[in-house]
C-alpha atoms as a PDB file:
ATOM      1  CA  UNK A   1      53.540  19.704  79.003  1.00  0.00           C
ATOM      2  CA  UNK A   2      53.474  23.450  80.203  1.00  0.00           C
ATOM      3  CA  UNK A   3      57.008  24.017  80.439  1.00  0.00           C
ATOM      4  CA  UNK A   4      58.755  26.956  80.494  1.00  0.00           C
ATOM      5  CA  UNK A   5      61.557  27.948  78.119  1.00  0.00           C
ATOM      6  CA  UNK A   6      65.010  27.909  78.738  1.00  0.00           C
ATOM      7  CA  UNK A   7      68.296  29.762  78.598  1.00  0.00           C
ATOM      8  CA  UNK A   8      71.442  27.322  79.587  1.00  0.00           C
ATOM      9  CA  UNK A   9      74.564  29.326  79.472  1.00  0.00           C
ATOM     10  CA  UNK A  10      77.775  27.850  79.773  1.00  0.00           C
ATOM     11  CA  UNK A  11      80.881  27.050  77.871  1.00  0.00           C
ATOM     12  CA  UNK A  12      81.167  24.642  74.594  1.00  0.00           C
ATOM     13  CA  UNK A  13      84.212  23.095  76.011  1.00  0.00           C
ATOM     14  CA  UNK A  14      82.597  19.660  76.663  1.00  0.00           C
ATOM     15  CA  UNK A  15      80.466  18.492  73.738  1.00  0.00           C
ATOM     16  CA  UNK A  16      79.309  14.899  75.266  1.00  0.00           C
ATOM     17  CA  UNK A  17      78.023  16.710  77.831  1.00  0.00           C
ATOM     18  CA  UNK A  18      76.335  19.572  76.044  1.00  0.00           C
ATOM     19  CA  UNK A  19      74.501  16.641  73.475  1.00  0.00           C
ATOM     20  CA  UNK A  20      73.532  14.550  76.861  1.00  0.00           C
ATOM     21  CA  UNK A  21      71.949  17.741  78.076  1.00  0.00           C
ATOM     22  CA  UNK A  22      70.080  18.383  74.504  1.00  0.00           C
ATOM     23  CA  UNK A  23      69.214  14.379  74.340  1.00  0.00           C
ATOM     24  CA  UNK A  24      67.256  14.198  77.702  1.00  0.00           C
ATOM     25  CA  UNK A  25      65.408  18.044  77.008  1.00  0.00           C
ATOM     26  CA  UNK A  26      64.190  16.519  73.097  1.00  0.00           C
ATOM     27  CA  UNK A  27      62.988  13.498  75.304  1.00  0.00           C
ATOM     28  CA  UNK A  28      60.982  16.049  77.621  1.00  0.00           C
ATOM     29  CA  UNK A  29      59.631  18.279  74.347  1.00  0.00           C
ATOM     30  CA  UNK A  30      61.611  20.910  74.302  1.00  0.00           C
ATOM     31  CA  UNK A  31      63.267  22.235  70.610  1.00  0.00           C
ATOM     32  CA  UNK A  32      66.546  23.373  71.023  1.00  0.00           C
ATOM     33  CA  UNK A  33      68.466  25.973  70.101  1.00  0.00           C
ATOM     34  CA  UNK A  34      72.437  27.528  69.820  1.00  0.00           C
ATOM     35  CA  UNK A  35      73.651  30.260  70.141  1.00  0.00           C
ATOM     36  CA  UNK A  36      77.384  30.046  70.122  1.00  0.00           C
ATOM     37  CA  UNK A  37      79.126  33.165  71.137  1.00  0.00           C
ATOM     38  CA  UNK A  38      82.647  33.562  70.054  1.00  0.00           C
ATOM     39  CA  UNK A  39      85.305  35.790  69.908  1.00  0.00           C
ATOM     40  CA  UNK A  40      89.483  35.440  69.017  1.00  0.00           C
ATOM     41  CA  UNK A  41      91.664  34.517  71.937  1.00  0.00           C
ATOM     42  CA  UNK A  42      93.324  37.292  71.869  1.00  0.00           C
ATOM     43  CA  UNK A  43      89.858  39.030  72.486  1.00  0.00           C
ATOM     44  CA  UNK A  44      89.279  36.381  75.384  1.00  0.00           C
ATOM     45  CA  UNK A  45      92.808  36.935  76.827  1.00  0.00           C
ATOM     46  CA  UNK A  46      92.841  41.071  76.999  1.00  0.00           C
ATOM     47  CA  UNK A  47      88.887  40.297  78.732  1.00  0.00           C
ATOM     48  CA  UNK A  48      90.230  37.629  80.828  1.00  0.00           C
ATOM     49  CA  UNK A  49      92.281  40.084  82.247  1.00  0.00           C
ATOM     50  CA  UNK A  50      90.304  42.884  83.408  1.00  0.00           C
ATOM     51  CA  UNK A  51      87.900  40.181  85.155  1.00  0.00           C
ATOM     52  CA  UNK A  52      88.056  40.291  88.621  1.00  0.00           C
ATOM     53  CA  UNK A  53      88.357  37.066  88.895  1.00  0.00           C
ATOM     54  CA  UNK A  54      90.907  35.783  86.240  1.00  0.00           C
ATOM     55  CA  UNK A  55      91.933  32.453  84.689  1.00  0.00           C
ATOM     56  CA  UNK A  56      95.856  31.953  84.201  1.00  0.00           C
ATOM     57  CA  UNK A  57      96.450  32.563  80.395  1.00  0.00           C
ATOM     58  CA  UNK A  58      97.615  28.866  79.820  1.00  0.00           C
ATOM     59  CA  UNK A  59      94.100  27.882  81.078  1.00  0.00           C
ATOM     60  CA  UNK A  60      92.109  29.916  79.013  1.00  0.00           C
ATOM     61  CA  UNK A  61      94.020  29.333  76.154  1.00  0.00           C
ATOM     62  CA  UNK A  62      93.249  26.000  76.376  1.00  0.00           C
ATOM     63  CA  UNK A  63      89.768  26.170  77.025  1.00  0.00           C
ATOM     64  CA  UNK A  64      89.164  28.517  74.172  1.00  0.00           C
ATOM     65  CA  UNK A  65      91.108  25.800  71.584  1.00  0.00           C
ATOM     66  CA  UNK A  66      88.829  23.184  73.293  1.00  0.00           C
ATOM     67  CA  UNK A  67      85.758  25.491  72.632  1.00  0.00           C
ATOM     68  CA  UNK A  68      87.070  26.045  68.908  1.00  0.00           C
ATOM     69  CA  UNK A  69      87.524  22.376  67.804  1.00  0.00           C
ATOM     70  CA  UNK A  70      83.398  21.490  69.247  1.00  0.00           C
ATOM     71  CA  UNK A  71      82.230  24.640  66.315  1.00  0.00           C
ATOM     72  CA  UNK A  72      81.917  21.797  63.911  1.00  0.00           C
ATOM     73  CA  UNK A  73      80.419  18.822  65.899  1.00  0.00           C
ATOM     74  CA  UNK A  74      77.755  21.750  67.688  1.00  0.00           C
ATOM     75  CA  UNK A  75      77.021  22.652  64.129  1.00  0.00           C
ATOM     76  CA  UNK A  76      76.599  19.014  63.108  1.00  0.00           C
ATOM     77  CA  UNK A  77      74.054  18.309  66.628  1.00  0.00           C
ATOM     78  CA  UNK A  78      72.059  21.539  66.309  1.00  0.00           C
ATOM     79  CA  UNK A  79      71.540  21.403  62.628  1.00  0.00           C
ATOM     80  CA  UNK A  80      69.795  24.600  61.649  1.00  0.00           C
ATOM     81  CA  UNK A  81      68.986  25.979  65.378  1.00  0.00           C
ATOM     82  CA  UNK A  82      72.787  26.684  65.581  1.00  0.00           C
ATOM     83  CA  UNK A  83      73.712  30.286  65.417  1.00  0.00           C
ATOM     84  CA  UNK A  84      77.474  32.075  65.554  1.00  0.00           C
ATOM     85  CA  UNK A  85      77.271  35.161  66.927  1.00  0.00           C
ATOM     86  CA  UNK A  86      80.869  37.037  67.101  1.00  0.00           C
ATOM     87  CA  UNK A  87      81.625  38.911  69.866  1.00  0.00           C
ATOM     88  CA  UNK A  88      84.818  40.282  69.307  1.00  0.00           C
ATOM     89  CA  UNK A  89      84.397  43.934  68.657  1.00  0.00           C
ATOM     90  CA  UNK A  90      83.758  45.531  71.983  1.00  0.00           C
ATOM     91  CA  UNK A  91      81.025  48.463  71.537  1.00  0.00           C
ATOM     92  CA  UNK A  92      80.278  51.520  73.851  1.00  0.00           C
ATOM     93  CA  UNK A  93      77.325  51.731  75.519  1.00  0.00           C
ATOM     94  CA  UNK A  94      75.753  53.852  72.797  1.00  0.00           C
ATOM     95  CA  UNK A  95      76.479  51.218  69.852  1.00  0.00           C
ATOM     96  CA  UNK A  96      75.654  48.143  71.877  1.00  0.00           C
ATOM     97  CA  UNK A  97      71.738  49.925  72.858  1.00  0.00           C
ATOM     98  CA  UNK A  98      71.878  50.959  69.085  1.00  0.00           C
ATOM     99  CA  UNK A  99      72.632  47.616  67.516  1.00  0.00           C
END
């Protein structure tokens, strides 16, 4: 119906909430798509900390397990529009444009 696309970004700690969202878009027309960025926790953690607005380490720790556990049941929802992308290595500016 002349919609636009659309980017939702957000964190995969709440799957019933994330498949809700993906439910009522399918009902509109839209295909949909994921990309699920990841990285380790201790990745997350050293990032976490040079934010300027932090999370305490128990919190995002927890979070990030949360995140982990949903891989599986995003995989399962998305089918074959799911996508991991790891973000772990952090590039310079140089590598990042190159890539």
């Amino acid at each position: 119906n002349n919609r636009l696309g659309m980017i939702i970004d957000g964190t995969a700690r709440d799957f019933s909430k994330i498949a809700k969202e993906k439910k009522d878009l399918e009902k509109l027309g839209y295909d949909c798509y994921m990309v699920f960025v990841n990285t380790t926790l201790p990745v997350a953690q050293a990032r976490n900390q040079k934010r300027a607005r932090k999370l305490p380490p128990k919190l995002l720790a927890s979070s990030w397990k949360q995140v982990q556990a949903n891989i599986g049941k995003f995989q399962g929802l998305f089918k074959g529009n799911f996508k991991i992308v790891d973000n772990s290595k952090t590039m310079g500016e140089e590598e990042a444009i190159k890539k």
